[in-house]
C-alpha atoms as a PDB file:
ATOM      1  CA  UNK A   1     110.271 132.273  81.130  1.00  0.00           C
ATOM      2  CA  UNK A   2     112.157 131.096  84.492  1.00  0.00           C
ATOM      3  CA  UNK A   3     112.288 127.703  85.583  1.00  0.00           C
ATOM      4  CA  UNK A   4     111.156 127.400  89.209  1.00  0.00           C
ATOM      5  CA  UNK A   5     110.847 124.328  91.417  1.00  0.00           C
ATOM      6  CA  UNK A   6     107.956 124.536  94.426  1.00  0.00           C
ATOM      7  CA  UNK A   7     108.131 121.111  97.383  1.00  0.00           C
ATOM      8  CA  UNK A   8     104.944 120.548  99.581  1.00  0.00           C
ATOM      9  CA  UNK A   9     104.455 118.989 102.384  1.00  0.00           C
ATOM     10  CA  UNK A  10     101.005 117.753 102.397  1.00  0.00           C
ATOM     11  CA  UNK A  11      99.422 117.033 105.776  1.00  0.00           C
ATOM     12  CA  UNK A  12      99.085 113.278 106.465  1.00  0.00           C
ATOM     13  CA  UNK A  13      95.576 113.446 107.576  1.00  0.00           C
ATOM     14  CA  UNK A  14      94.938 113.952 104.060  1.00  0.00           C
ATOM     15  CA  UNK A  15      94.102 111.076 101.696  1.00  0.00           C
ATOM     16  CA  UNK A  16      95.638 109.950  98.118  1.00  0.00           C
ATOM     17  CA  UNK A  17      92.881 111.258  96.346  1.00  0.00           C
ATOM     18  CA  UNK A  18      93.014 114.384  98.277  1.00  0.00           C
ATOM     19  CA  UNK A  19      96.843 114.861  97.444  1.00  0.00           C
ATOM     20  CA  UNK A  20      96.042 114.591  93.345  1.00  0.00           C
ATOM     21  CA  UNK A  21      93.077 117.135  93.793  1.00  0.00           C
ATOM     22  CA  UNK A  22      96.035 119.507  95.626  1.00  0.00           C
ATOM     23  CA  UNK A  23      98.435 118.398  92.487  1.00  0.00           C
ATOM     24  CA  UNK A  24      95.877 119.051  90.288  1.00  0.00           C
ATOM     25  CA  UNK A  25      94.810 122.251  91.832  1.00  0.00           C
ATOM     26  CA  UNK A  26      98.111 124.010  91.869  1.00  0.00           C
ATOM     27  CA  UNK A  27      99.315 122.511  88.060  1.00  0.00           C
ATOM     28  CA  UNK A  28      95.967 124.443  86.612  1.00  0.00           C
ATOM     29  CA  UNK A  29      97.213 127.617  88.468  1.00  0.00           C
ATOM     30  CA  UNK A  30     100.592 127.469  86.730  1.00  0.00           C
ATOM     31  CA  UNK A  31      98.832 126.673  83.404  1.00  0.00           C
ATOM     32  CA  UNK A  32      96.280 129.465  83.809  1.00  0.00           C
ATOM     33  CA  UNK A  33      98.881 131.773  84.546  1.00  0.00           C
ATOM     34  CA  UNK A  34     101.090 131.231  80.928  1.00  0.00           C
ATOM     35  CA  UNK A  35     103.149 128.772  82.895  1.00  0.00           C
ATOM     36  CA  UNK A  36     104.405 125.142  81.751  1.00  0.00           C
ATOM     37  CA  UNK A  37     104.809 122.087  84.064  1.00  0.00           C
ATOM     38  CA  UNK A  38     108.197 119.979  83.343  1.00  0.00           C
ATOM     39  CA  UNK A  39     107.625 117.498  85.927  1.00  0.00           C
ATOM     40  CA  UNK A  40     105.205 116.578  89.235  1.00  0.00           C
ATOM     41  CA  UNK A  41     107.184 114.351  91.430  1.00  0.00           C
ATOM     42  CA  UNK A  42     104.998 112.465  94.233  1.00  0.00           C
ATOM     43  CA  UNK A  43     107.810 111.559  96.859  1.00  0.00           C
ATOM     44  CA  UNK A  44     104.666 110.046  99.313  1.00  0.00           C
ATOM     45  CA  UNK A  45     104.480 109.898 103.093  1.00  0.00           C
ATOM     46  CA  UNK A  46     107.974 110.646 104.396  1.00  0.00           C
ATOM     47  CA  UNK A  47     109.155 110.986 108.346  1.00  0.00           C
ATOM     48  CA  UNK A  48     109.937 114.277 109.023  1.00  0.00           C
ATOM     49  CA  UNK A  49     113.422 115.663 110.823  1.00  0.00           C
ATOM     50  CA  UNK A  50     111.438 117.183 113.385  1.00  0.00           C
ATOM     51  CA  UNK A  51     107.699 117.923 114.051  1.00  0.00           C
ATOM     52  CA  UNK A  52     105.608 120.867 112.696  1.00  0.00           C
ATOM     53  CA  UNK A  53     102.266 121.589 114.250  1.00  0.00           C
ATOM     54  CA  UNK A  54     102.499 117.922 116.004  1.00  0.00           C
ATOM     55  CA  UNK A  55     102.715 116.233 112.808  1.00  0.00           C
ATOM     56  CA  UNK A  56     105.989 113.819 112.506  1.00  0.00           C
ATOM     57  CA  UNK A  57     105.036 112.870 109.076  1.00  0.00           C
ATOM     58  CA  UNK A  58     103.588 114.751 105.567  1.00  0.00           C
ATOM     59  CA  UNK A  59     102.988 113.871 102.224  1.00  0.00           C
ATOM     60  CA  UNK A  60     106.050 115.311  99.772  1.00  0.00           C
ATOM     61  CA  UNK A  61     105.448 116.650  96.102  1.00  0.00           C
ATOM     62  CA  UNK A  62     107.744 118.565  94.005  1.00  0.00           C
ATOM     63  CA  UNK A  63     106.518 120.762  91.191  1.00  0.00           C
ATOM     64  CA  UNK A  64     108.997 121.510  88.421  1.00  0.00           C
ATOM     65  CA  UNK A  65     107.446 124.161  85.925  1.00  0.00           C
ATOM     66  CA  UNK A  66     108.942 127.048  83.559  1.00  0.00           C
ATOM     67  CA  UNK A  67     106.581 130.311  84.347  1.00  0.00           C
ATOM     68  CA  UNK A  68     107.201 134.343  84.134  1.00  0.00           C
ATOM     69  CA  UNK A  69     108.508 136.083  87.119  1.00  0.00           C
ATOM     70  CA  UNK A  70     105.795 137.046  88.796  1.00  0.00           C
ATOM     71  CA  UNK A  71     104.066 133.299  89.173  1.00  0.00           C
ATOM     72  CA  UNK A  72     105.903 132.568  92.038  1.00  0.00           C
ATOM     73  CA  UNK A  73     104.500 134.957  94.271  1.00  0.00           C
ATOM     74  CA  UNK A  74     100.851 134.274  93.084  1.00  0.00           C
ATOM     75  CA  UNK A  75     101.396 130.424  93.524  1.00  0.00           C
ATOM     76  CA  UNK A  76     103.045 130.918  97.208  1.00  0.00           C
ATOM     77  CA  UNK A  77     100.028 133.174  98.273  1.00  0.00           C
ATOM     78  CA  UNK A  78      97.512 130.501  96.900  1.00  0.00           C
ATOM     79  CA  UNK A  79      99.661 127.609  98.907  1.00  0.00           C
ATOM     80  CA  UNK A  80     100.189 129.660 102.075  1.00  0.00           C
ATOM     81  CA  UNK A  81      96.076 130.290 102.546  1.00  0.00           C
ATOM     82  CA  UNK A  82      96.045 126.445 101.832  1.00  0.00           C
ATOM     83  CA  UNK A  83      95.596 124.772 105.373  1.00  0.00           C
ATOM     84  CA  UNK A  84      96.442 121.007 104.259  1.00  0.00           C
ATOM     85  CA  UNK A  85      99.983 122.227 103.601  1.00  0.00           C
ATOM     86  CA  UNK A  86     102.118 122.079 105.895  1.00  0.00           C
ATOM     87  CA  UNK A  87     105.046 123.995 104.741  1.00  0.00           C
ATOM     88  CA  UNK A  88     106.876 125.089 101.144  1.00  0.00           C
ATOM     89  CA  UNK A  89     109.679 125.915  99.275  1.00  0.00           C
ATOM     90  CA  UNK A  90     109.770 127.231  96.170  1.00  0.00           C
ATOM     91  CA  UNK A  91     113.596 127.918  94.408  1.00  0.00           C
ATOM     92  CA  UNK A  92     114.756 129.522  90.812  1.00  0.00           C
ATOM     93  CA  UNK A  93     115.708 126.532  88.611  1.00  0.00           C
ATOM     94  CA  UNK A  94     115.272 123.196  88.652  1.00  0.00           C
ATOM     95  CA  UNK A  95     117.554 119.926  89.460  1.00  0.00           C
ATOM     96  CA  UNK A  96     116.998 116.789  87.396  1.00  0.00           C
ATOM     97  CA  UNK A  97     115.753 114.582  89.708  1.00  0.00           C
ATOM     98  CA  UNK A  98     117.954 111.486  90.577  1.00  0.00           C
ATOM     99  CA  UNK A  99     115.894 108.885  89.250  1.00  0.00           C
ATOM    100  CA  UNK A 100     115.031 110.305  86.102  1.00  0.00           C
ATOM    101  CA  UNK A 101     118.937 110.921  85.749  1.00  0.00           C
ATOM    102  CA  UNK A 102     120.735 108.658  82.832  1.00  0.00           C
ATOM    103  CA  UNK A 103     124.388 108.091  84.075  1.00  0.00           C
ATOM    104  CA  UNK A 104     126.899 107.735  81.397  1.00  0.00           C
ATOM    105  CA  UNK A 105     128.983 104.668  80.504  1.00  0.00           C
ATOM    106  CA  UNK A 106     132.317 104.452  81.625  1.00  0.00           C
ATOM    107  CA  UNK A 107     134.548 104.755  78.679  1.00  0.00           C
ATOM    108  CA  UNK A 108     136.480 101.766  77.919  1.00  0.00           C
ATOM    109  CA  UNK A 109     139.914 101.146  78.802  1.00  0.00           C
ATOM    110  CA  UNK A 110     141.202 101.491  75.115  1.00  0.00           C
ATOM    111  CA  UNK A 111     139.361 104.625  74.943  1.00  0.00           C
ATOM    112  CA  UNK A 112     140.808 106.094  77.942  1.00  0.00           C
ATOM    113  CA  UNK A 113     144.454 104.894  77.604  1.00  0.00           C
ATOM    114  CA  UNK A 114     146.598 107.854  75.696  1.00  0.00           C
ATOM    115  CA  UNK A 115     148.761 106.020  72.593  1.00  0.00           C
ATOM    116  CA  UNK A 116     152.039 105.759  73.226  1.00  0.00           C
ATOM    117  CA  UNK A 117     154.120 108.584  71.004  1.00  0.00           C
ATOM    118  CA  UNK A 118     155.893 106.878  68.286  1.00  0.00           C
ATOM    119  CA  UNK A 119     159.824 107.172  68.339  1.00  0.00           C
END
């Protein structure tokens, strides 16, 4: 099993409710397909860089699942005949996300100070 990472950008027009069903939707094709979801990240109604199809704005999810090889291309086929997204992305691996990130502790400054050799 790979780990593979697939963003959407939702349409706006479409509501909360709407945007779970999509969720929803594409998590049972990864399951039904001997896949396992890691992590659905709902990054809500962003401003985009520029506009696609006269939209300035879209709804952002991230998938994050482990899946065989040929997933992929059966989940991008499924999302491309899907008319609420706008576009996709889907990448080999996955990033931890940043806020699910624990940052070390600093070591302390005894820790990190060499001892002095001994004469």
């Amino acid at each position: 099993m790979n780990a593979y990472e697939t963003v959407m950008i939702i349409d706006p027009a479409v509501d909360e409710a709407g945007v779970d069903k999509q969720v929803e939707k594409y998590s049972e094709l990864i399951k039904n397909q001997q896949g396992e979801m890691v992590l659905v990240e709902k990054w809500g109604r962003r401003k985009m860089s520029y506009p696609i199809n006269s939209r300035r704005e879209g709804f952002y999810v991230c998938l994050q699942y482990n899946s065989p090889a040929a997933l992929p291309a059966e989940l991008n086929r499924n999302i491309r005949l899907d008319e609420s997204v706008i576009r996709h992305l889907t990448t080999k691996g996955h990033q931890p996300s940043v806020m699910n990130v624990a940052v070390p502790a600093a070591p302390a400054a005894a820790e990190a100070a060499p001892e002095a050799p001994k004469a």
